[in-house]
Protein backbone atom coordinates (compact mmCIF):
# COMPACT_ATOMS: atom_id res chain seq x y z
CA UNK A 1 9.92 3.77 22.36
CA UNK A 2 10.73 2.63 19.16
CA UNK A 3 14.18 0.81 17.83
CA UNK A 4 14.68 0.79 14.43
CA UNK A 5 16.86 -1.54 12.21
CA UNK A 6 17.28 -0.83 8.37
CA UNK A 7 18.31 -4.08 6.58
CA UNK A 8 21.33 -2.93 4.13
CA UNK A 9 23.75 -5.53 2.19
CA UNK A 10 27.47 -5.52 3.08
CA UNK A 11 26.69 -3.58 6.95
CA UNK A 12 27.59 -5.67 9.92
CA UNK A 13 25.11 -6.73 12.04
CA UNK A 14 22.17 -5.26 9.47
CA UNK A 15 23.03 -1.69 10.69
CA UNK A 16 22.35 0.98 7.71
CA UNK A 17 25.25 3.79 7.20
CA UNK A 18 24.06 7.20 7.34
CA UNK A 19 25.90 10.22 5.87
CA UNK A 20 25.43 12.63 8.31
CA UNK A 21 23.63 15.39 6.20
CA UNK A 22 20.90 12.28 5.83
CA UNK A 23 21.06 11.50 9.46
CA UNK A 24 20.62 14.99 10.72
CA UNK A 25 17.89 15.38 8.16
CA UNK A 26 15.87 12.52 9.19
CA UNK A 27 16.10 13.54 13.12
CA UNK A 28 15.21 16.86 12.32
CA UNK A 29 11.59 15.58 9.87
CA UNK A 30 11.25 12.82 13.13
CA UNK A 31 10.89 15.55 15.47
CA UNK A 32 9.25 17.93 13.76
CA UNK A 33 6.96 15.37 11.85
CA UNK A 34 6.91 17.36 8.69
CA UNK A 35 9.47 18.41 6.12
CA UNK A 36 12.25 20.68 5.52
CA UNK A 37 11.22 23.44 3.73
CA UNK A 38 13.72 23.83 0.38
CA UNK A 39 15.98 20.93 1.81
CA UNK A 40 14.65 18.47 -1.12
CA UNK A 41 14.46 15.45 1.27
CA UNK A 42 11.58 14.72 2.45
CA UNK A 43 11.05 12.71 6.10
CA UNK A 44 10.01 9.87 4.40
CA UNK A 45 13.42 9.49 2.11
CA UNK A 46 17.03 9.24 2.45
CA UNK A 47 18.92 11.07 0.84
CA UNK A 48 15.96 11.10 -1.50
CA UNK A 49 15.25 7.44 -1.93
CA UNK A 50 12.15 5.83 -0.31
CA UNK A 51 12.28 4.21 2.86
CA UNK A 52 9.58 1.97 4.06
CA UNK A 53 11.38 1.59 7.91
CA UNK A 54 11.10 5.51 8.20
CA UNK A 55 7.03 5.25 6.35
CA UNK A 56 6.87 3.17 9.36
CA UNK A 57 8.36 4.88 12.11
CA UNK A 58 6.52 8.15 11.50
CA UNK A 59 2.94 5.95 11.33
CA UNK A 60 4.22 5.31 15.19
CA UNK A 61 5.73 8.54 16.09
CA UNK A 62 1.98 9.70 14.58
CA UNK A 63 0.20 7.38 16.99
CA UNK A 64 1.84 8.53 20.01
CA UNK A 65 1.63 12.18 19.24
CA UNK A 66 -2.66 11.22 18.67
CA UNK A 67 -2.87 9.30 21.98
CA UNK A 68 0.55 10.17 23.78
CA UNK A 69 0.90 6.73 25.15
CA UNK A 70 0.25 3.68 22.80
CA UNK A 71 -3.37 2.41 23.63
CA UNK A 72 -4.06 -1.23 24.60
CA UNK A 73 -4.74 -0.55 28.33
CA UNK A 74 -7.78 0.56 27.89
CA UNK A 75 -11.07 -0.89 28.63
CA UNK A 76 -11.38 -3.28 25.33
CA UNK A 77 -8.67 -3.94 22.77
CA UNK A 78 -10.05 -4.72 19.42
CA UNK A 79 -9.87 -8.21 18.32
CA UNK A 80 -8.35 -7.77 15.09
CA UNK A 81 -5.11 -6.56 17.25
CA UNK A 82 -4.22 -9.88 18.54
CA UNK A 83 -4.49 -11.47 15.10
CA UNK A 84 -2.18 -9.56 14.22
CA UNK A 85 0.31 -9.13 16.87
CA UNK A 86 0.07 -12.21 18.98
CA UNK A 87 3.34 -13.83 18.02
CA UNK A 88 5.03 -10.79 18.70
CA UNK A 89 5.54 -9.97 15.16
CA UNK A 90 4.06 -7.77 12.38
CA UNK A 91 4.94 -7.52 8.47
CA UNK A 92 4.00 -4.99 6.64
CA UNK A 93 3.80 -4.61 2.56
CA UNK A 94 3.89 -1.20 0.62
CA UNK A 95 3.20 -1.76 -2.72
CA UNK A 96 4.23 0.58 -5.62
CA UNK A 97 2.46 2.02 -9.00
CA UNK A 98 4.33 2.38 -11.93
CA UNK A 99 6.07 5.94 -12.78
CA UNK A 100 3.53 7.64 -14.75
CA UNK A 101 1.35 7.70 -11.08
CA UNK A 102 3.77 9.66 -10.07
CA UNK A 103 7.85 9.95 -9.33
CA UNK A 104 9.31 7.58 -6.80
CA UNK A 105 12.92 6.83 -6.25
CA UNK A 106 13.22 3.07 -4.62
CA UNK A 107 16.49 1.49 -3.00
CA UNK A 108 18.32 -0.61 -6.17
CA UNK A 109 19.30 -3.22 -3.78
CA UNK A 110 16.26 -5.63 -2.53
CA UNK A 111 17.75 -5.80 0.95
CA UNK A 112 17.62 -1.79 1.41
CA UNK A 113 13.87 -2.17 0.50
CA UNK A 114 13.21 -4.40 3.70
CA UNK A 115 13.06 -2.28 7.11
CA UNK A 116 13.17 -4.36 10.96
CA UNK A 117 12.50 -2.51 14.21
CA UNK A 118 11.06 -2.78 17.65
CA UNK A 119 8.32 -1.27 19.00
CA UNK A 120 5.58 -1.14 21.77
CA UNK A 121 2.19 -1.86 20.74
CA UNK A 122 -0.62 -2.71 22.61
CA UNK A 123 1.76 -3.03 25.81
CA UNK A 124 4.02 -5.65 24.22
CA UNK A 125 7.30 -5.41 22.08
CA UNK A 126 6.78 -6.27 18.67
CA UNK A 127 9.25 -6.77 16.03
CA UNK A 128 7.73 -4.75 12.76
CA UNK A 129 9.38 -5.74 9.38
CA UNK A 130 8.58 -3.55 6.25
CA UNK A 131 8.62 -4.70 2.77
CA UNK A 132 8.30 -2.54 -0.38
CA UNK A 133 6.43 -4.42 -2.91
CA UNK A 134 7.91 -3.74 -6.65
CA UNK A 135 7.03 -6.45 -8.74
CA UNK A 136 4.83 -9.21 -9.22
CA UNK A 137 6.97 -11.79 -7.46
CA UNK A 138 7.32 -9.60 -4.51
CA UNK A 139 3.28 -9.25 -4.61
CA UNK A 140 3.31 -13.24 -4.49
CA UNK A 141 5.60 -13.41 -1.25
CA UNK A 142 3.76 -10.61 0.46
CA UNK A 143 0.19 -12.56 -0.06
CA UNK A 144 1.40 -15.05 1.42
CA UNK A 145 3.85 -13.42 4.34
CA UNK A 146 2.65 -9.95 5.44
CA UNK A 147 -0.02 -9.26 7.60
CA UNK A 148 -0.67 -5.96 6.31
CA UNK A 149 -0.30 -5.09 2.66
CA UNK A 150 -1.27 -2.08 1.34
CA UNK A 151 -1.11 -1.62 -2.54
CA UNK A 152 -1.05 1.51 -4.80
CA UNK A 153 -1.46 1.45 -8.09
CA UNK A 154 -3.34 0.91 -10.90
CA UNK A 155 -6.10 -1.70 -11.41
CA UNK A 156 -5.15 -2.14 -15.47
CA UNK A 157 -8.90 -1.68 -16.28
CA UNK A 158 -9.62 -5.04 -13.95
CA UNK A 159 -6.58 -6.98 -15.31
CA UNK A 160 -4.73 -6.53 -12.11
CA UNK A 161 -2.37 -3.93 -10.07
CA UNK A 162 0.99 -3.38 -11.77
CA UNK A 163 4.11 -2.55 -10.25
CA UNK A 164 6.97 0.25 -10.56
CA UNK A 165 9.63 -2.75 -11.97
CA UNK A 166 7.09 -4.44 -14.03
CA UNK A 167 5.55 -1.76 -15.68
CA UNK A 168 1.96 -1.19 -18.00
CA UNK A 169 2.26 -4.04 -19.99
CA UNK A 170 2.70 -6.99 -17.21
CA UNK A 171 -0.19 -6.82 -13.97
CA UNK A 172 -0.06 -9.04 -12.09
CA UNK A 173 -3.06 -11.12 -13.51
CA UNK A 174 -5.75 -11.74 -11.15
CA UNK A 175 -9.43 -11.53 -12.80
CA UNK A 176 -10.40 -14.85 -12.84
CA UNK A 177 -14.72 -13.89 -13.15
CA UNK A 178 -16.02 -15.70 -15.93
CA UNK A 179 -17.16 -13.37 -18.31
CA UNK A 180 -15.62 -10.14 -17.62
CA UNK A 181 -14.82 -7.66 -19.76
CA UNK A 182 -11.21 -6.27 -19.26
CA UNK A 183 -11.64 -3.21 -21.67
CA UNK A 184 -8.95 -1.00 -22.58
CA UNK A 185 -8.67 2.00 -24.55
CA UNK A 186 -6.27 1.15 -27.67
CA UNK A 187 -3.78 3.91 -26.13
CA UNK A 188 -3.83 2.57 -23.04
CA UNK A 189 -2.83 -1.27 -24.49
CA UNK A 190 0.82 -0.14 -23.32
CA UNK A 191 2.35 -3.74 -24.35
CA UNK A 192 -0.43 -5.69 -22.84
CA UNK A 193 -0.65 -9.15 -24.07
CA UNK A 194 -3.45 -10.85 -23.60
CA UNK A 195 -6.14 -13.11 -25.47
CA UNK A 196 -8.22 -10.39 -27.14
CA UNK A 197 -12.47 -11.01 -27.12
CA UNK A 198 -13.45 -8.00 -29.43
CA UNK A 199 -12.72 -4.68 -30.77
CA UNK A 200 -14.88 -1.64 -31.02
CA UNK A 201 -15.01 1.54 -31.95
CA UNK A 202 -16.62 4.35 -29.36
CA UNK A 203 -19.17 7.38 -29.86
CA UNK A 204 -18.28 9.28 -33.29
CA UNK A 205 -15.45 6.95 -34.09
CA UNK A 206 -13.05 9.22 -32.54
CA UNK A 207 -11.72 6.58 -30.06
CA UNK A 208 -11.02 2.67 -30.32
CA UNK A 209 -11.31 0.09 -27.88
CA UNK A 210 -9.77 -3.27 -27.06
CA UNK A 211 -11.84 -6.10 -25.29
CA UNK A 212 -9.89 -8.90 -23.23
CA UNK A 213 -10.87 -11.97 -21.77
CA UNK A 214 -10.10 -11.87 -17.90
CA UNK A 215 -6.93 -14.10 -16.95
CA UNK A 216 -6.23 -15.21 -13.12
CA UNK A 217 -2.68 -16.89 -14.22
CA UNK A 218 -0.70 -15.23 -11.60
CA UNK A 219 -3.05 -15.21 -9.00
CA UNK A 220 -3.74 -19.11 -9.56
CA UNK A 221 -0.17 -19.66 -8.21
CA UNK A 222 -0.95 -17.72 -5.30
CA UNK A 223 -0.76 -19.06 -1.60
CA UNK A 224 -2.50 -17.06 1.32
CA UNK A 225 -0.98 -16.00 4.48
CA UNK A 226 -3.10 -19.23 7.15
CA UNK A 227 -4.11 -16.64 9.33
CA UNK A 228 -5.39 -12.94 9.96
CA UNK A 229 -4.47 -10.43 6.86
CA UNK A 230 -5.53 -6.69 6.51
CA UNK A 231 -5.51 -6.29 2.54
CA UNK A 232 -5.59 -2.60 1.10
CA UNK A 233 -6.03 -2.39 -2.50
CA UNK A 234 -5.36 1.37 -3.18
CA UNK A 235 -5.97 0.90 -7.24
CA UNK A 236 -8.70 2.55 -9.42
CA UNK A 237 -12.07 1.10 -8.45
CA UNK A 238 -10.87 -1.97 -6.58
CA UNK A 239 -14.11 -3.04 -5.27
CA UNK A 240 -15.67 -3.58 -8.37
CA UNK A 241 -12.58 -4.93 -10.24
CA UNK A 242 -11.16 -7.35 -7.21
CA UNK A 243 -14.14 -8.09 -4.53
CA UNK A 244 -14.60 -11.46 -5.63
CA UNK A 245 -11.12 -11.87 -6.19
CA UNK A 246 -10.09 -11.78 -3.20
CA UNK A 247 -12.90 -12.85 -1.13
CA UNK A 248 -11.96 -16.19 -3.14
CA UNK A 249 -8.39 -15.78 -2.13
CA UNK A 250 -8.87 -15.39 1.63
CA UNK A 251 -12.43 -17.44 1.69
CA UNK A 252 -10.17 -20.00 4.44
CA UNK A 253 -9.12 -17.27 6.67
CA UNK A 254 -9.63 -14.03 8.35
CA UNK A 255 -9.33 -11.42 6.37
CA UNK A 256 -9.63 -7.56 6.29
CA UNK A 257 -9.49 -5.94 3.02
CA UNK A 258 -10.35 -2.28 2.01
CA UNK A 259 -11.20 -1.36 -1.77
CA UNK A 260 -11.59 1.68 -3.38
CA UNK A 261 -15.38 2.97 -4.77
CA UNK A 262 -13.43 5.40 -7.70
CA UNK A 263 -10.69 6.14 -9.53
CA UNK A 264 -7.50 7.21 -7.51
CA UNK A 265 -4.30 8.63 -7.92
CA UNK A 266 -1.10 7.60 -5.94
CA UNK A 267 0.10 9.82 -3.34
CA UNK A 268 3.61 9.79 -3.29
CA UNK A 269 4.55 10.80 0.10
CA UNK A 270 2.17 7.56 0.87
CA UNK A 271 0.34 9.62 3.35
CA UNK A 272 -2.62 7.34 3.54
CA UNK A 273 -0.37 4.45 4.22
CA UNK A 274 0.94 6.47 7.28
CA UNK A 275 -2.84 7.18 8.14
CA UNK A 276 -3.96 2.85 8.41
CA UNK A 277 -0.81 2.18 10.01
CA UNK A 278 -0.76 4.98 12.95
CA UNK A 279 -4.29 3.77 13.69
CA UNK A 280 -3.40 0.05 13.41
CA UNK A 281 -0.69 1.41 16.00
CA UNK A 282 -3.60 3.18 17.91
CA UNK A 283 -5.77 -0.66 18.16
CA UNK A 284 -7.95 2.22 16.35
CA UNK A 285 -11.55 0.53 15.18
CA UNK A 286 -11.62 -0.78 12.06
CA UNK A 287 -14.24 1.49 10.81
CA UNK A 288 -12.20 4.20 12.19
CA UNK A 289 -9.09 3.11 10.63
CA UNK A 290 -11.37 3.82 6.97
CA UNK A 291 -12.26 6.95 7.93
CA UNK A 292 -9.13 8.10 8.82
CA UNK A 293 -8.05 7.11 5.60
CA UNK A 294 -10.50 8.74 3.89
CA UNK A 295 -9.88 12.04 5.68
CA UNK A 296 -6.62 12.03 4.78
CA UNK A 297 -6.94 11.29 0.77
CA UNK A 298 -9.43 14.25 1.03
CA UNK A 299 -6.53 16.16 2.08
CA UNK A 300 -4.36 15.08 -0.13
CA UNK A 301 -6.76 15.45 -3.04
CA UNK A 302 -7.62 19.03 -1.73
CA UNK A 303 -3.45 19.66 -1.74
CA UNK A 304 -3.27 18.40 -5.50
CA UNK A 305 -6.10 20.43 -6.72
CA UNK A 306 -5.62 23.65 -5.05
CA UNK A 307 -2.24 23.36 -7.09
CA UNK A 308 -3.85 22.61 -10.36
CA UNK A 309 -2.53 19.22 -10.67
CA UNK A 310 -4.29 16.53 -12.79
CA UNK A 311 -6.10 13.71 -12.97
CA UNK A 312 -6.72 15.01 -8.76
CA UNK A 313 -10.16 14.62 -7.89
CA UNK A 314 -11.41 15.18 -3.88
CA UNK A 315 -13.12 12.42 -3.45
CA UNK A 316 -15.17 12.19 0.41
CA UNK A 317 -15.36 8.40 0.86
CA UNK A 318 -13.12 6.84 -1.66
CA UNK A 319 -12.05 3.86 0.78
CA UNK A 320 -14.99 1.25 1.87
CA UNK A 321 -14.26 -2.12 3.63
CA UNK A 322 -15.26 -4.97 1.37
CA UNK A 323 -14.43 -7.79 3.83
CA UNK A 324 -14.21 -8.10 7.29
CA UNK A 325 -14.40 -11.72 9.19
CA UNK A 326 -12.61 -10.96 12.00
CA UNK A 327 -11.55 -14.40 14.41
């Protein structure tokens, strides 16, 4: 069983206040576990606005519906799962892209963005918290608070991911490898500032080109959760662009953290976000966890281009684990 709380300013006791069209919809997308055909509202929204407590509660219902009872009495429990859950607590981080990834409508007030409920995992009750991530400061808190934080966006040709309230022209600035190249298109500059190395022109002249030195400002000011994090960096070509980044980050601690191999586009029904967390909920592998993930941007990516929508690309193993020291 799972009890959900939904932070919301100015309701007693933290309780949110449903209308009942949205509370009937929401039951109705819980038990069915997919949408309402021509309602408009999808499972994961209220009244139309994202909700990272019901992201969350579907992950669960998910994992109960794959195993029917919550694993962690079986023979081995994988050892990432007590890092994670062994003060009874979990905190989770949803970070998202800016609006040309795709349309997202987020709660206006920062408390309705922060979801608290109880649930079983692993044979205990844990007290989940859910955080969306929408700007650079929230990025900052989550690095060093959640235990899971999962991030989609872009990677601002290797400047850093932005986020929906910061927009194109402010990532939050994490290269800090001597030497690299953070190259950007001239029409893809979008108000970047930043201290530029060179300018060139490409093949036949028909497109210029803007070279700028990396800059790890924001990320210098970053402190790392002191203890177990799982990291997803859902952003074009995260691997190559943040590897060492991070590695450097979370060289102290344990540390998951899953990178993409390609460019990617944001799913806006955060599907693969559902996908880690139900098998996170599942004390799935962690190899598993990837492949599940996978699976289900294949999906996705098969959705987008059977309906013709660009960039789309199906992409079979987009998702690779980068780091893994598991205590």
């Amino acid at each position: 069983m799972a009890r959900q709380f939904i932070r919301q300013g100015g309701c007693p006791g933290g309780r949110k206040r449903f209308s009942c069209r949205a509370l009937v919809c929401m039951l109705v997308c819980c038990a069915a576990g997919c949408g309402v055909p021509g309602s408009g509202v999808r499972p994961d929204t209220v009244d139309g606005v994202l909700n990272i407590g019901d992201l969350i509660f579907r992950a669960y219902q998910a994992a109960q519906q794959e195993n029917s009872l919550i694993r962690g009495t079986g023979p081995q429990q994988e050892d990432y799962i007590e890092s994670l859950l062994g003060d009874g607590r979990l905190t989770i981080g949803l970070g998202i892209g800016t609006r040309d990834l795709g349309r997202v409508a987020v709660p206006e007030d920062p408390d309705v963005a922060v979801s608290r409920g109880e649930y079983s995992i692993s044979g205990k009750k844990i007290l989940v918290e859910g955080r969306l991530i929408l700007s650079r400061t929230d990025f900052l808190k989550a690095i060093a608070e959640c235990e899971v934080v999962f991030v989609t966006s872009h990677s601002r040709f290797g400047a850093g991911p932005v986020f929906l309230r910061d927009g194109l022209a402010h990532p939050f600035r994490m290269q800090q490898t001597n030497g690299y190249d953070i190259v950007m298109p001239e029409t893809e500059v979008k108000g970047y500032q930043g201290t530029v190395k060179r300018r060139f022109t490409g093949p036949l002249g028909r497109k210029g080109y803007v070279v700028f030195h990396p800059s790890s400002s924001e990320l210098n000011s970053a402190v790392p959760l002191h203890g177990y994090q799982m990291l997803v960096l859902s952003t074009c070509t995260s691997k190559k662009h943040f590897l060492d980044e991070i590695a450097e980050l979370r060289k102290p601690f344990p540390t998951t953290a899953v990178f993409t191999t390609r460019a990617c586009c944001m799913d806006t029904r955060f599907r693969i976000f559902m996908r880690l967390l139900s098998g996170i909920f599942q004390e799935r592998p962690i190899e598993e966890i990837v492949a599940g993930m996978n699976e289900e941007y294949r999906n996705v990516a098969w959705e987008h281009v059977r309906r013709r929508i660009p960039p789309w690309k199906v992409i079979n193993r987009l998702y690779t684990i980068g780091i893994n020291t598991i205590p």
